[in-house]
N, C-alpha and C. Protein backbone atom coordinates (compact mmCIF):
# COMPACT_ATOMS: atom_id res chain seq x y z
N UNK A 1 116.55 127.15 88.75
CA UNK A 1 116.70 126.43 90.00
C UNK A 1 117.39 127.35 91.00
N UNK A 2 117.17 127.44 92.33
CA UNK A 2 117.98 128.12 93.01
C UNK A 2 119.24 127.56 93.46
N UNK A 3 119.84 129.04 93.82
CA UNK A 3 121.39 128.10 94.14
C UNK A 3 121.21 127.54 95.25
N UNK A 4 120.72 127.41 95.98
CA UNK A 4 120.84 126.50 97.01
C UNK A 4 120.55 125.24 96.77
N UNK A 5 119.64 124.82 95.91
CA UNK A 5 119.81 123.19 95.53
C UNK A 5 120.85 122.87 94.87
N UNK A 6 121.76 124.17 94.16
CA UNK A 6 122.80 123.75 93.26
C UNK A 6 123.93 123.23 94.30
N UNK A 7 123.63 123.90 95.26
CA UNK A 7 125.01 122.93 96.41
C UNK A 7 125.12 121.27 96.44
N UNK A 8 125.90 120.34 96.15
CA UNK A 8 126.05 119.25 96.42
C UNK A 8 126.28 118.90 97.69
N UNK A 9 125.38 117.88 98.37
CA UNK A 9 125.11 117.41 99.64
C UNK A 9 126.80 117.20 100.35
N UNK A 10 126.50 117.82 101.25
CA UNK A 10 127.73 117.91 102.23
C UNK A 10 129.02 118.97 101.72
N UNK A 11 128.54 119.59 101.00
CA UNK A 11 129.57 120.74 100.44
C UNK A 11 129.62 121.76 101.82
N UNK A 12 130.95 122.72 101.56
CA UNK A 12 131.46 123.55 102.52
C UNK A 12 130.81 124.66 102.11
N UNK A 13 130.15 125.38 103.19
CA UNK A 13 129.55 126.86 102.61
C UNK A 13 130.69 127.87 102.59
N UNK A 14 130.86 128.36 101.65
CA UNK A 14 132.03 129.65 101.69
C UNK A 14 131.17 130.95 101.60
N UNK A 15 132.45 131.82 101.61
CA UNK A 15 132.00 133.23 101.92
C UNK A 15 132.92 134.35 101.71
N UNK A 16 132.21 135.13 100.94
CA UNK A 16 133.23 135.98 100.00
C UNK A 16 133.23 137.74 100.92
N UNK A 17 134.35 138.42 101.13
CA UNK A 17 134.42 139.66 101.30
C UNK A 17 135.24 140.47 100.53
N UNK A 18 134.49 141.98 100.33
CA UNK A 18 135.10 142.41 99.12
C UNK A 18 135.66 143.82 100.67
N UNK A 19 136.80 143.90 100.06
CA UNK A 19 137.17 145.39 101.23
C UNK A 19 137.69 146.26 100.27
N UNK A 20 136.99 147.63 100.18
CA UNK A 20 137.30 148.50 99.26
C UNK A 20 137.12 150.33 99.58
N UNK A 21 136.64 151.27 98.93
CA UNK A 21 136.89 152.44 99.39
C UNK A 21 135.71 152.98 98.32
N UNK A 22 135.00 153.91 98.99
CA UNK A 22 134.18 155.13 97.97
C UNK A 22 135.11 155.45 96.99
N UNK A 23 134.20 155.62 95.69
CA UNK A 23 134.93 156.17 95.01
C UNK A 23 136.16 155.39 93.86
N UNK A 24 136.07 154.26 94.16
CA UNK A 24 137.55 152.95 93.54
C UNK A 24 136.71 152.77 92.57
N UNK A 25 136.56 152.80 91.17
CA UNK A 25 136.26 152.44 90.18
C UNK A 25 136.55 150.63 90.05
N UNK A 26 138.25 150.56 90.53
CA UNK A 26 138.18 149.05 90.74
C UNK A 26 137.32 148.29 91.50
N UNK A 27 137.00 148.95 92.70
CA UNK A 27 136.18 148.49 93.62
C UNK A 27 134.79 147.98 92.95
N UNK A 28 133.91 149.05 91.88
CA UNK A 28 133.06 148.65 91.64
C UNK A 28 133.15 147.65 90.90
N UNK A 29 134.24 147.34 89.80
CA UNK A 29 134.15 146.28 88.56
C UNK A 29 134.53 145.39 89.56
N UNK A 30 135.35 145.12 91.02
CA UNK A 30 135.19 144.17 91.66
C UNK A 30 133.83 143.28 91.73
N UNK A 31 132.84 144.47 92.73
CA UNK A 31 132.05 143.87 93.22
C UNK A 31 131.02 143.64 91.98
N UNK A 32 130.78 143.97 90.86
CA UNK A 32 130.52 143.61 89.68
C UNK A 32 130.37 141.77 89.74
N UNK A 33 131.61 141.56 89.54
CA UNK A 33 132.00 140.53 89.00
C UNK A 33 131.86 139.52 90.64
N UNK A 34 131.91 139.78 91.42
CA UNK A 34 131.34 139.52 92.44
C UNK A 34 129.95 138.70 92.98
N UNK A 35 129.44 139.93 92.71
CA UNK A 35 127.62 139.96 93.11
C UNK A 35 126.98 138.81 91.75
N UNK A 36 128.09 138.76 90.60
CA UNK A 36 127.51 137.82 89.71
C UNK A 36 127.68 136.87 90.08
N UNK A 37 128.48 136.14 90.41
CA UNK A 37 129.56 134.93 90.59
C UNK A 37 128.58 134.35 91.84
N UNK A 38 128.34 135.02 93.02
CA UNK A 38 128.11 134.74 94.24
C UNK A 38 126.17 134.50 94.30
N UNK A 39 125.96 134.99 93.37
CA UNK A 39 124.21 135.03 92.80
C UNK A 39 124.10 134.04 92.15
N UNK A 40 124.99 133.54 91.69
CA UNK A 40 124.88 132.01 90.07
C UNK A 40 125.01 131.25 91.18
N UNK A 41 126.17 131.25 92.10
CA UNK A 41 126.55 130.19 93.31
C UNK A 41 125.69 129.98 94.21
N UNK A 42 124.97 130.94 94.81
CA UNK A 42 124.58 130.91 96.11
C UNK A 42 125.21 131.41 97.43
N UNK A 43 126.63 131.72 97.31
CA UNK A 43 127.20 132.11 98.19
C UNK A 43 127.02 134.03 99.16
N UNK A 44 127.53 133.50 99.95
CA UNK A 44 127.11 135.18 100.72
C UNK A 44 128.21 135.69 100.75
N UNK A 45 128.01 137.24 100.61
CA UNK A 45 128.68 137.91 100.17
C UNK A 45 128.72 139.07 101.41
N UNK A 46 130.20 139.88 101.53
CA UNK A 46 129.89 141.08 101.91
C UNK A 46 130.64 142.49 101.92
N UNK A 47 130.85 143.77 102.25
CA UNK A 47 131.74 143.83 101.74
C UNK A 47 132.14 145.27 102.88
N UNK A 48 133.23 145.53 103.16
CA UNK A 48 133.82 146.13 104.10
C UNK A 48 134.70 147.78 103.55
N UNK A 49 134.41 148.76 104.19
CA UNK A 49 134.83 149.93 103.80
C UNK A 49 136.01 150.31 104.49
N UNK A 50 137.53 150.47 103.70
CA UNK A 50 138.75 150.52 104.68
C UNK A 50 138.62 151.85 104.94
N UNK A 51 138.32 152.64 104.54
CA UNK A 51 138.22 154.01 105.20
C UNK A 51 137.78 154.43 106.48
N UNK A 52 136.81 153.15 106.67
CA UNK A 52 136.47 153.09 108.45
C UNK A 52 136.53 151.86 109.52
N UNK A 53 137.55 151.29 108.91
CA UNK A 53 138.56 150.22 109.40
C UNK A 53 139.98 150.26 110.04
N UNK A 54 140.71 150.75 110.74
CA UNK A 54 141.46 151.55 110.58
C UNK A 54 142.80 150.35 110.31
N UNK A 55 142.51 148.91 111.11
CA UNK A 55 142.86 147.31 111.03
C UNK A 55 143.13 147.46 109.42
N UNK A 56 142.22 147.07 108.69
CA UNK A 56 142.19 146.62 107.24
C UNK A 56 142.75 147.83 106.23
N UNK A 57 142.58 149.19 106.95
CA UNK A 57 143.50 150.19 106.37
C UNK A 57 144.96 149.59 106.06
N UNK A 58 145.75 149.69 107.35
CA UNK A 58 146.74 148.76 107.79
C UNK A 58 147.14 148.38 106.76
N UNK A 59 146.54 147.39 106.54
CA UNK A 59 146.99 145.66 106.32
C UNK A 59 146.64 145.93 104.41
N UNK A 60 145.44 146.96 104.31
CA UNK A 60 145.49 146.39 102.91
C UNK A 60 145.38 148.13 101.68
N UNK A 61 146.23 148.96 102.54
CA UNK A 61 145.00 150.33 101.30
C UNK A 61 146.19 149.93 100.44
N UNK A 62 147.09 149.56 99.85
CA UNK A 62 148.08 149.77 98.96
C UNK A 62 147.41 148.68 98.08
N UNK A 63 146.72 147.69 98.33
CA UNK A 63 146.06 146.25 97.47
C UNK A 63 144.64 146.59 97.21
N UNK A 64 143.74 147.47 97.41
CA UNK A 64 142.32 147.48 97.40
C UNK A 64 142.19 147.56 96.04
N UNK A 65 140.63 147.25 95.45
CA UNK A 65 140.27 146.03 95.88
C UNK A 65 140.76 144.87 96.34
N UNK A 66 140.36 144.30 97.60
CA UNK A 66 140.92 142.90 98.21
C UNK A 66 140.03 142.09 98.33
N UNK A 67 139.72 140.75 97.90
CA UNK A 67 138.72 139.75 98.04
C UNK A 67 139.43 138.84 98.71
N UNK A 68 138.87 138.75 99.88
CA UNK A 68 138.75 137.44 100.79
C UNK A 68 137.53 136.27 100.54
N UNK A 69 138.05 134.62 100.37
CA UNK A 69 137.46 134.03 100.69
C UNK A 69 137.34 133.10 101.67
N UNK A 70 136.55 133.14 102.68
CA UNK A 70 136.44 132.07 103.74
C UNK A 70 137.59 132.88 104.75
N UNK A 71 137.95 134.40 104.53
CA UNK A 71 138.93 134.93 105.53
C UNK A 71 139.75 134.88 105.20
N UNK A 72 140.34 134.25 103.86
CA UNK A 72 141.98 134.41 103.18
C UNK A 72 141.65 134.99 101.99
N UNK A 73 143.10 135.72 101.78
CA UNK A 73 143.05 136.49 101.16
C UNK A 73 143.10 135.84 99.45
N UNK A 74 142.30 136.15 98.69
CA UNK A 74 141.87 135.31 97.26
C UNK A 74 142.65 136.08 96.25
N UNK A 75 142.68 137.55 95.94
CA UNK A 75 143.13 138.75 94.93
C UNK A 75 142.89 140.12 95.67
N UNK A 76 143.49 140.45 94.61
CA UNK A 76 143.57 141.89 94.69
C UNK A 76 143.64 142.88 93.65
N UNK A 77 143.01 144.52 93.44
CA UNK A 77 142.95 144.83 92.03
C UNK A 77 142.26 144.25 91.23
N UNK A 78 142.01 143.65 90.58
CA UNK A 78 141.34 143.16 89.53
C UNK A 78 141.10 141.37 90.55
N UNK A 79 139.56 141.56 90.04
CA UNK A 79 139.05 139.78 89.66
C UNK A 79 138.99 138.94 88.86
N UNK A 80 138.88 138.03 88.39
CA UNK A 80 138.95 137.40 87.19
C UNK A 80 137.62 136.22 87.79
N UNK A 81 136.47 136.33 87.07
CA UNK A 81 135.67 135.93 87.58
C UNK A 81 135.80 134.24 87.30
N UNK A 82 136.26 133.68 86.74
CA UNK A 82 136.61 132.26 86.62
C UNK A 82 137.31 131.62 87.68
N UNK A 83 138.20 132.62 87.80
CA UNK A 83 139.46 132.25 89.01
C UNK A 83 138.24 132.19 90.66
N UNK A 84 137.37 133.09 90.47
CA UNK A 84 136.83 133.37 91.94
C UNK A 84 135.50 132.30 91.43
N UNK A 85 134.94 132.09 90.58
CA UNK A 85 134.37 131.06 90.38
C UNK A 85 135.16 129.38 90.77
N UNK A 86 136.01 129.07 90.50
CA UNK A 86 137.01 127.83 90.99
C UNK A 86 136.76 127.70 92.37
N UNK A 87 137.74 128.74 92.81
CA UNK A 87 137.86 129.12 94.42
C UNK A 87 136.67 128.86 95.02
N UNK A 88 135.35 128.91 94.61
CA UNK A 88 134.04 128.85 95.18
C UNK A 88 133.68 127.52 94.82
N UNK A 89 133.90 126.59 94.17
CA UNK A 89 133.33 125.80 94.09
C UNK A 89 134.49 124.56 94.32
N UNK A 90 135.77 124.33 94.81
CA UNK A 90 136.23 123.62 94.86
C UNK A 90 136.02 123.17 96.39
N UNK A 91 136.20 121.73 96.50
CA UNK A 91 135.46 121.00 97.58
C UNK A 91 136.50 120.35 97.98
């Protein structure tokens, strides 16, 4: 079935951003666990490079990987795909 019928009528669409750097090994097992989670869900995904951010440099190179959902900040370093599974589906 696609995820889009899996949405229950009148649910909130969320939206996941991953902000990370060439080269982060974390970064990839991030978006790993990510691109799964957000593919089972339906949700959109995207994902932002702090190296040419100079804002999100700022604010986040000491935490990268950083997952935002819906624009707040969800984790950092490591995902735990259950935890970002919850977060996505709570209504």
């Amino acid at each position: 079935m696609s995820p889009i019928f899996r949405r229950r009528a009148g649910s909130r669409v969320r939206f996941v951003t991953l902000i990370r750097k060439p080269g982060c090994h974390l970064c990839d097992d991030a978006q790993s666990v990510i691109e799964k989670v957000c593919a089972e869900l339906g949700v959109p995904w995207e994902e932002k490079d702090i190296t040419q951010d100079p804002q999100l440099h700022d604010q986040y190179w000491e935490q990268i990987p950083v997952v935002l959902v819906d624009g707040e900040q969800h984790t950092f370093w490591r995902v735990n795909e259950d935890r970002l599974r919850k977060a996505l589906t709570q209504y």
